[in-house]
Protein backbone atom coordinates (compact mmCIF):
# COMPACT_ATOMS: atom_id res chain seq x y z
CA UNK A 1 3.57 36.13 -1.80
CA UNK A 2 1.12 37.26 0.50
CA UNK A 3 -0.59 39.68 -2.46
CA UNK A 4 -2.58 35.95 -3.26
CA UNK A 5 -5.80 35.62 -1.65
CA UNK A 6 -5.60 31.90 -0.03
CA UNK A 7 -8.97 29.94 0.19
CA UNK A 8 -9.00 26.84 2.12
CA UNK A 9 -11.70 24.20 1.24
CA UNK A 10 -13.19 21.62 3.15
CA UNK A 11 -14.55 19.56 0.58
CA UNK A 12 -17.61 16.90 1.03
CA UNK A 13 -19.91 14.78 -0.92
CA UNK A 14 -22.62 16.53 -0.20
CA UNK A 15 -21.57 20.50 0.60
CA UNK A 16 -17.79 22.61 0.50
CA UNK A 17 -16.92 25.23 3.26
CA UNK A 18 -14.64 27.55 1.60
CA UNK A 19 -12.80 30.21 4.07
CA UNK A 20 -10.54 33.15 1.98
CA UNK A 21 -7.65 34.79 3.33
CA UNK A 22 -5.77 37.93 2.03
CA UNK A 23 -3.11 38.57 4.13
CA UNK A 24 -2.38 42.17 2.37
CA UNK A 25 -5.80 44.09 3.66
CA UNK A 26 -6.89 40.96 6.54
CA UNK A 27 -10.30 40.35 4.19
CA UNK A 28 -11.20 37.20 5.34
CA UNK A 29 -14.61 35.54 3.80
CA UNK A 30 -16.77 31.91 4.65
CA UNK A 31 -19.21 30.93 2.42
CA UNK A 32 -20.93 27.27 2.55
CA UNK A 33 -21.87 26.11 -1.03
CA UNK A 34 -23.21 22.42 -2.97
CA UNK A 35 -20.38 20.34 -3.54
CA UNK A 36 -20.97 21.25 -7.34
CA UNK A 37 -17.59 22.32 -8.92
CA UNK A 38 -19.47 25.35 -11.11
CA UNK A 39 -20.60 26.71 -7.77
CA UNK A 40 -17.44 26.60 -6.58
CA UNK A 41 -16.09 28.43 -8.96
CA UNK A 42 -18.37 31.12 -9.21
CA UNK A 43 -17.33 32.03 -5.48
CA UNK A 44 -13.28 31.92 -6.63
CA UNK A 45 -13.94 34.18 -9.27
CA UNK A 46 -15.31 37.06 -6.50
CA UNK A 47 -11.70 37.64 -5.53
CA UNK A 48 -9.38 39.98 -7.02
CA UNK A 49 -6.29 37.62 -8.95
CA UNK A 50 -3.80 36.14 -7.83
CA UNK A 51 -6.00 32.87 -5.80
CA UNK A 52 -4.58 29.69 -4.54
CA UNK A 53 -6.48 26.99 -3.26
CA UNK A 54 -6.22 24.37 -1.54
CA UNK A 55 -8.07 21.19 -0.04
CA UNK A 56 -7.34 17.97 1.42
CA UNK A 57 -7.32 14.54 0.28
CA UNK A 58 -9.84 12.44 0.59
CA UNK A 59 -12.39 10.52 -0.71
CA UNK A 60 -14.06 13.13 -2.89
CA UNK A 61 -10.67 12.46 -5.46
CA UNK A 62 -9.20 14.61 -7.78
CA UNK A 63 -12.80 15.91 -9.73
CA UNK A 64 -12.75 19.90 -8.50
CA UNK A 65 -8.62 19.64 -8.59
CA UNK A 66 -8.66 19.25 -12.19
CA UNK A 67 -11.91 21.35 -12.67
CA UNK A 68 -10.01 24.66 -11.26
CA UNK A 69 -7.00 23.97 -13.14
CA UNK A 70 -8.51 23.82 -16.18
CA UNK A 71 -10.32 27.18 -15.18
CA UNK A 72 -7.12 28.64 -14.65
CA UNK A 73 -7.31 28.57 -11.13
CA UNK A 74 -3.87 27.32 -9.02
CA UNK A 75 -5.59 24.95 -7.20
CA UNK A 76 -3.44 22.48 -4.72
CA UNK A 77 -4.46 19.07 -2.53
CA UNK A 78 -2.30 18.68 0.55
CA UNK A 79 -1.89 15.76 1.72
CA UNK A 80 -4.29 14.80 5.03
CA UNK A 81 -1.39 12.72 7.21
CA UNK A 82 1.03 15.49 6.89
CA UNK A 83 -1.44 18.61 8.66
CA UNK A 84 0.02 20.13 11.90
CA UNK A 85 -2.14 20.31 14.55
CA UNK A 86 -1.90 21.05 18.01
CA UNK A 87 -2.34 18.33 20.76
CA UNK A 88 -4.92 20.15 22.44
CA UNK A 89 -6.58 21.03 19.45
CA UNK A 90 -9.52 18.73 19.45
CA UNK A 91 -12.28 21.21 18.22
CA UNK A 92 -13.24 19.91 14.74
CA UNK A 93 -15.76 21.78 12.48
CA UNK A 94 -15.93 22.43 9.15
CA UNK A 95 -15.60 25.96 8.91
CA UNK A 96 -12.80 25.60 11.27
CA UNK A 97 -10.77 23.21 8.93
CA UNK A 98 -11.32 25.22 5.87
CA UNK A 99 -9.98 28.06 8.09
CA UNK A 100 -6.92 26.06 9.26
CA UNK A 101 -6.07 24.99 5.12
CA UNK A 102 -6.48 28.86 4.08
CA UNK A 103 -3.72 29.81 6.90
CA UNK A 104 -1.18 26.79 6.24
CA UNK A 105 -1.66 27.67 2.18
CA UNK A 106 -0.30 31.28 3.53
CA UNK A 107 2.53 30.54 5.54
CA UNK A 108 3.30 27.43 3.27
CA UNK A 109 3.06 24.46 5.63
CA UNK A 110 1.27 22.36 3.22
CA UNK A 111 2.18 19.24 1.34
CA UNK A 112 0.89 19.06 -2.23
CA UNK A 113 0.09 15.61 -3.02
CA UNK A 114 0.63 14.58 -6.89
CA UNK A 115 -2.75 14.93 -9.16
CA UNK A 116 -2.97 12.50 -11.47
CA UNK A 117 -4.69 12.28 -14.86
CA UNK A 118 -8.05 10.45 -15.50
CA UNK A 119 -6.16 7.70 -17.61
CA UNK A 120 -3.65 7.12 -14.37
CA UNK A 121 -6.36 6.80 -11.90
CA UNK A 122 -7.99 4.11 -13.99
CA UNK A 123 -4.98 2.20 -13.49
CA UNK A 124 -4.80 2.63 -9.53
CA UNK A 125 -8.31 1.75 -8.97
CA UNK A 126 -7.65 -1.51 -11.18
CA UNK A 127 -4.36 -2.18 -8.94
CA UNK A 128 -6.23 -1.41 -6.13
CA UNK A 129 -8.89 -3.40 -7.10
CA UNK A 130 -6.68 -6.72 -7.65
CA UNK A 131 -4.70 -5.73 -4.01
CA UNK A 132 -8.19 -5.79 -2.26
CA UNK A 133 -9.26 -8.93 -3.31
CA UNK A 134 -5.86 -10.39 -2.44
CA UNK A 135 -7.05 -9.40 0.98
CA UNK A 136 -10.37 -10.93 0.87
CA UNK A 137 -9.43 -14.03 -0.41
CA UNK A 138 -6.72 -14.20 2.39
CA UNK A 139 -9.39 -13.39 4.76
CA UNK A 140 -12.06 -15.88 3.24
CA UNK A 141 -9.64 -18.85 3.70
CA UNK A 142 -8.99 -17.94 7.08
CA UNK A 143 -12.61 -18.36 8.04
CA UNK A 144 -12.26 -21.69 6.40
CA UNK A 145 -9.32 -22.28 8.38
CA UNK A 146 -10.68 -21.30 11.90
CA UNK A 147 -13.97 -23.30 11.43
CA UNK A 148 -12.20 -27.07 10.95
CA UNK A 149 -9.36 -25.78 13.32
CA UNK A 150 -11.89 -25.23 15.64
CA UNK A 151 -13.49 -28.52 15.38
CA UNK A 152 -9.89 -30.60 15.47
CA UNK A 153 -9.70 -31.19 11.58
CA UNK A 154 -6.71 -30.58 9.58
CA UNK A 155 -5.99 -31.33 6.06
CA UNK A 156 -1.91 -32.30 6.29
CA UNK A 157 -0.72 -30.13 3.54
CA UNK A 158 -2.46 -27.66 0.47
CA UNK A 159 -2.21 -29.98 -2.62
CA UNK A 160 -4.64 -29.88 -5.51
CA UNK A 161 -7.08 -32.41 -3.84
CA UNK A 162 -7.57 -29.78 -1.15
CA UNK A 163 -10.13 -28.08 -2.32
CA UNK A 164 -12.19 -31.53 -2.96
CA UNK A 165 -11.84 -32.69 0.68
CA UNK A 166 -13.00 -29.16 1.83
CA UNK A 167 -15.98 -29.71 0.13
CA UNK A 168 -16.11 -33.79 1.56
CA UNK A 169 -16.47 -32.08 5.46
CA UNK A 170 -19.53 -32.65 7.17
CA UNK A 171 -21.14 -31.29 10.05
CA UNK A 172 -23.85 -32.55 12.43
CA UNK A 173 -24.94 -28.87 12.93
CA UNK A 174 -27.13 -27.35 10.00
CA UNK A 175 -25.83 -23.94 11.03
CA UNK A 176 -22.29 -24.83 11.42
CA UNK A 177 -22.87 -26.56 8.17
CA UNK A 178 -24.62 -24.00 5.89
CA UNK A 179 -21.66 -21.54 7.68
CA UNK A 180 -18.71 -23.32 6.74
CA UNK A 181 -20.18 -24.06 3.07
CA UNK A 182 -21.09 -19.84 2.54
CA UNK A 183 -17.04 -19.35 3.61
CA UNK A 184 -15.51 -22.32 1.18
CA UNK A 185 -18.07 -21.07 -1.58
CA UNK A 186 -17.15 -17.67 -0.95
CA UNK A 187 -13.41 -18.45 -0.88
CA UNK A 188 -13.70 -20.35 -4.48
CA UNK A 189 -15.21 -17.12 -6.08
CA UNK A 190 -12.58 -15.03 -4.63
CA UNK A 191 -10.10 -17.36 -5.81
CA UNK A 192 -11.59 -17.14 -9.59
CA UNK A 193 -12.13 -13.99 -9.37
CA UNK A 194 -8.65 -13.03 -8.34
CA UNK A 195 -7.51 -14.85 -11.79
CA UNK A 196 -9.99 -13.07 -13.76
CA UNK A 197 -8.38 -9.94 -12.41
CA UNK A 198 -4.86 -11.14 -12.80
CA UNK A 199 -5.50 -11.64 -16.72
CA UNK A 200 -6.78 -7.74 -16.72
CA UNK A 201 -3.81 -6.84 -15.06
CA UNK A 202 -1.05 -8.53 -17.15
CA UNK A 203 -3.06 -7.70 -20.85
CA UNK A 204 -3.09 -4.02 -19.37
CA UNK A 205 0.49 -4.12 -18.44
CA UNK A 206 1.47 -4.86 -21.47
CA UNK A 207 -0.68 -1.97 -23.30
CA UNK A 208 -0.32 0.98 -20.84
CA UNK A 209 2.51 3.65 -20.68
CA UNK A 210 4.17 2.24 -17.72
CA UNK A 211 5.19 -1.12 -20.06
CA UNK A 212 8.93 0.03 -19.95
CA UNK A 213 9.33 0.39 -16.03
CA UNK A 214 6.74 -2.41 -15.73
CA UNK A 215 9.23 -4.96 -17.51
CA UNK A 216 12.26 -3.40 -15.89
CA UNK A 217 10.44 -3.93 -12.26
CA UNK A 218 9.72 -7.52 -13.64
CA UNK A 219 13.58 -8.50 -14.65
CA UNK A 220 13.95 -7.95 -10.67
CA UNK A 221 13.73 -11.37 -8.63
CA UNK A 222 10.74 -12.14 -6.88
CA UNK A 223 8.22 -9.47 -9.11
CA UNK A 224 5.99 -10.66 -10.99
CA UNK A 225 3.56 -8.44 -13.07
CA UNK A 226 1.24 -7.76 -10.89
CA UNK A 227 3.41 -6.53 -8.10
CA UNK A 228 5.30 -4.39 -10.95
CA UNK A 229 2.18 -3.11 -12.36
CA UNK A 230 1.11 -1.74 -8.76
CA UNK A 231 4.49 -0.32 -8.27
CA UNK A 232 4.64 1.67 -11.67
CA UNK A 233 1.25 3.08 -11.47
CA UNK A 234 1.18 3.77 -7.75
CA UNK A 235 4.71 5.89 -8.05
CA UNK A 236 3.75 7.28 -11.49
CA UNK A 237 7.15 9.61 -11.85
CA UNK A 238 9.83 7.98 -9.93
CA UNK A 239 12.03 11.02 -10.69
CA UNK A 240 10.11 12.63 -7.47
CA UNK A 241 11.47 10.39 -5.14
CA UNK A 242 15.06 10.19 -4.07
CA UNK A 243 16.60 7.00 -2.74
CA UNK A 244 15.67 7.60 0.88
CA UNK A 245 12.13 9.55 0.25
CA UNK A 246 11.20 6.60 -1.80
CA UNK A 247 11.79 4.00 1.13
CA UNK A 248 9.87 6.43 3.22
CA UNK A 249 7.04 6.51 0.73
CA UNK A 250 6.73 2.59 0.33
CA UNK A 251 6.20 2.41 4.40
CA UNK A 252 10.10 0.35 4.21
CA UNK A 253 11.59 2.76 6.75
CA UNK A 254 11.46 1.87 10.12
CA UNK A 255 11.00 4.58 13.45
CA UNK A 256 13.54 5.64 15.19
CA UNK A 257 14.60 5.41 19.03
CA UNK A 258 15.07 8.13 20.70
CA UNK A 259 18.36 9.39 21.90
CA UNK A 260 18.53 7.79 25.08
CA UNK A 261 18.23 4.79 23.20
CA UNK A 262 20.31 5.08 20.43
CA UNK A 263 20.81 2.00 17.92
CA UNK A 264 17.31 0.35 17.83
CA UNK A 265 14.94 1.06 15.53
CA UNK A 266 10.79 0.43 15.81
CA UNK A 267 7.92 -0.46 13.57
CA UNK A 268 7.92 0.48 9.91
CA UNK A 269 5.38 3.05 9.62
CA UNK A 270 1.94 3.16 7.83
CA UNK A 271 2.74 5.04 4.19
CA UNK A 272 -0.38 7.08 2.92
CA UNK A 273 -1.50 4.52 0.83
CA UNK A 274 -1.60 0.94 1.73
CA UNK A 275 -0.84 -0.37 -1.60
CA UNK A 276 2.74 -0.08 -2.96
CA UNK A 277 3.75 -0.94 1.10
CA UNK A 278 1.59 -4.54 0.38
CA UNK A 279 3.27 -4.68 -3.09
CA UNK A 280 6.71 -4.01 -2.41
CA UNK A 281 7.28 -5.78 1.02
CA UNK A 282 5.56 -8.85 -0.08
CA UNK A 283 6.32 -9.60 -3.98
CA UNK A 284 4.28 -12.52 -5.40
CA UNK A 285 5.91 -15.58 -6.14
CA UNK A 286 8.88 -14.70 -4.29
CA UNK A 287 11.65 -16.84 -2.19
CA UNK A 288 10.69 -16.63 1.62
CA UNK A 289 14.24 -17.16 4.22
CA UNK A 290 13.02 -19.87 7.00
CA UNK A 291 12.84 -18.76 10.33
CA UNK A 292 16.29 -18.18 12.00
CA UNK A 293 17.01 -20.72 14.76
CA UNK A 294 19.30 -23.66 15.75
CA UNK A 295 19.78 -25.50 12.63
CA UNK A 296 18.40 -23.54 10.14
CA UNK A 297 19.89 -21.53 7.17
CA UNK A 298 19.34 -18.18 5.68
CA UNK A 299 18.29 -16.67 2.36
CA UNK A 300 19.43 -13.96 0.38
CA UNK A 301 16.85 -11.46 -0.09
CA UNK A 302 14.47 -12.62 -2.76
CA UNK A 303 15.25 -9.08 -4.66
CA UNK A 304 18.60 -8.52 -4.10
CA UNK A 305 19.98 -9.53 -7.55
CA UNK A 306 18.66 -8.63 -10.92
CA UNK A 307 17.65 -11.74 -13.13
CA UNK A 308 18.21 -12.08 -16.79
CA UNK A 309 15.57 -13.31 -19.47
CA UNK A 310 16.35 -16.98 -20.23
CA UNK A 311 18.02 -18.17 -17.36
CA UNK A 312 16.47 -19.98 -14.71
CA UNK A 313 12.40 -21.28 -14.46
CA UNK A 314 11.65 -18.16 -16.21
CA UNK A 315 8.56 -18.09 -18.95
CA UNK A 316 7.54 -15.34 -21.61
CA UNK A 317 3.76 -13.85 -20.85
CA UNK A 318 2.75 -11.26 -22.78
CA UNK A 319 5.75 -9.57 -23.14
CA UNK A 320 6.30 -9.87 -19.43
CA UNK A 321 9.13 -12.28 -18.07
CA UNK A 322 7.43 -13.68 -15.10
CA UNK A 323 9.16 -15.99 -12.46
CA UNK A 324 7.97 -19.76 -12.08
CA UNK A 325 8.49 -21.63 -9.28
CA UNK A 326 11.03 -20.05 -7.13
CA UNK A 327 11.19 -23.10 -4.44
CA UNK A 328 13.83 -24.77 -6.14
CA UNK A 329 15.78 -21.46 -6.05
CA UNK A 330 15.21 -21.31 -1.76
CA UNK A 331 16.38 -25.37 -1.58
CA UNK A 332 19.74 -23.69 -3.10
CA UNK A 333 20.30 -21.09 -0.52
CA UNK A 334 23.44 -22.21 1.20
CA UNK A 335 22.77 -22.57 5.02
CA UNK A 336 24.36 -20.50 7.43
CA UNK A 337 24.82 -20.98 11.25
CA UNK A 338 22.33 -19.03 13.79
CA UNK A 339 24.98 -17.53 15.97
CA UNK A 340 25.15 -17.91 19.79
CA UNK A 341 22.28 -15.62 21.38
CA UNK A 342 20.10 -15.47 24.62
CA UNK A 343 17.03 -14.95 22.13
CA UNK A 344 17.66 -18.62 20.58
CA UNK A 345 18.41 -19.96 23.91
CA UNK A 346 15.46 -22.55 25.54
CA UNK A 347 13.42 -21.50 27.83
CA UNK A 348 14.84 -22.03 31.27
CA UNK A 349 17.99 -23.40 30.14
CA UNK A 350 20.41 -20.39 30.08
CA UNK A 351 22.49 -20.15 27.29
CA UNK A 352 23.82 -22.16 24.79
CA UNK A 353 26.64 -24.02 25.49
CA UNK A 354 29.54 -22.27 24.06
CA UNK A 355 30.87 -24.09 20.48
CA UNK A 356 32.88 -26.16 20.08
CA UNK A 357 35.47 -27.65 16.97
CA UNK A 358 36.38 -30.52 19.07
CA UNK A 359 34.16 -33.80 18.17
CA UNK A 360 32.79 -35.60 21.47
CA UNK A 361 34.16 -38.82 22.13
């Protein structure tokens, strides 16, 4: 093992700090280069075979990863969230972080994140693209939102003559006015533009190589194609994962207490990448439980059950079986009762009063 020579890389847009180790004869070698993959090659090729390298992840992508492989070169990407450093380590430089890679490639502390083809990564930035303007249009109708909120008007309920009476509110401001116009106008593109991106998504779902686990993702309740189609090409191989990694993965798993606390459980935490946590936790188009409290029922989890093509408000789309409305499906959830509990109890009031199966008088 330690007859490689291991050559950390901090990697930028504009320059790469490379720092070699050979922990057979202690060489050790820093060279600052242009961030031009030839370049950087011509440096790896100075040392003596076997060379591993590594670099993180980042926003420079996979471009030299797949240029040193394909020179022959064992070239790695660890993953940035999983480095160890020490708490009072707050010295940050570049030829100290290339230094840091070269020595956790050595003792093999790093964790290789999965390279993908060109022809994968197409696929991710479209699902990526579709997931961030979800977002925006979330965030655009909030601004909407906060302006007439603001000014005590409130449309009763979202029904298709909404977005007419949005455009019907006037404002004795010109400011306020040309303000609240640039957010509805801005949340109407997003809105059309989300479609537009919707149809990309479902044609390409139904052409790519993931249009096997695609449809099997779909025939689950409460996925529709688009949530599928960010799943399959955000795993890629799902034969990497086990049953508890994947949960861990998808930002599902929540912290643990410690042990003088044992039995509670925190926050899920943040996975590396934003987007299958946004696709699985929150499907589109799927059945919602109502808040637990006196009176109300409960739900069954929107994905618990697998569906089957034909039965129920279920429509053919390209190949795709994609849900319909799934309200009627929540009006069926049998009710169940909220049990006695000092978080459901009033304010001030103590507890509830303990049940009863006699009927008052």
């Amino acid at each position: 093992m330690f007859e490689h020579t291991f050559i950390g890389l901090d990697v930028h847009a504009v320059n790469v700090v490379g720092h070699a180790l050979n922990p057979a004869t202690g060489e050790i070698s820093t060279h600052t280069m242009a961030a031009d993959p030839a370049m950087v090659l011509e440096w790896i090729h100075r040392f003596e075979p076997p060379v591993k390298v590594v670099y993180e992840s980042g926003p420079t992508g996979f471009v030299l990863a797949r240029y040193l492989r394909a020179a022959g070169i064992d070239c790695v990407i660890t993953a940035s969230s999983k480095l160890l450093r020490a708490p009072g380590d707050r010295v940050k430089t570049d030829r100290r972080d290339a230094r840091v890679l070269a020595e956790m490639l050595a003792v093999g502390l790093v964790t290789e994140v999965r390279i993908p083809d060109p022809d994968e990564e197409a696929l991710r930035d479209l699902s990526r693209l579709r997931s961030g303007t979800a977002k925006d249009l979330v965030h655009a109708r909030q601004h909407v939102n906060v302006i007439l909120l603001r000014h005590g008007i409130r449309y009763p309920k979202e029904t298709k003559e909404h977005g007419l009476w949005l455009h019907r509110q006037r404002f004795k401001e010109p400011a306020l006015q040309f303000t609240y116009d640039a957010d509805v106008e801005q949340a109407g593109l997003l809105a059309w533009h989300l479609a537009r991106i919707d149809k990309q998504v479902t044609a390409t779902a139904a052409a790519c190589r993931y249009g096997p686990v695609i449809h099997a993702l779909v025939s689950l309740r409460g996925i529709q194609v688009t949530t599928g189609f960010g799943l399959a090409v955000e795993i890629g191989d799902w034969t990497r994962f086990t049953g508890s990694s994947i949960g861990s993965y998808l930002g599902l798993v929540p912290a643990r207490s410690p042990p003088a606390n044992p039995g509670t459980r925190g926050r899920s935490p943040r996975p590396g990448t934003r987007t299958p946590e946004n696709s699985s936790s929150k499907p589109h188009g799927s059945t919602c439980a109502p808040k637990p409290g006196p009176g109300n029922g409960c739900c069954t989890s929107s994905i618990s059950s697998p569906r089957q093509p034909g039965s129920g408000p279920w429509k053919e789309t390209t190949g795709f079986i994609t849900s319909g409305n799934t309200s009627t499906n929540a009006a069926k959830c049998p009710s169940r009762p909220t049990p006695p509990s000092p978080a459901n109890s009033p304010a001030g009031a103590g507890l509830w009063p303990p049940r009863s199966n006699k009927k008052n008088a």
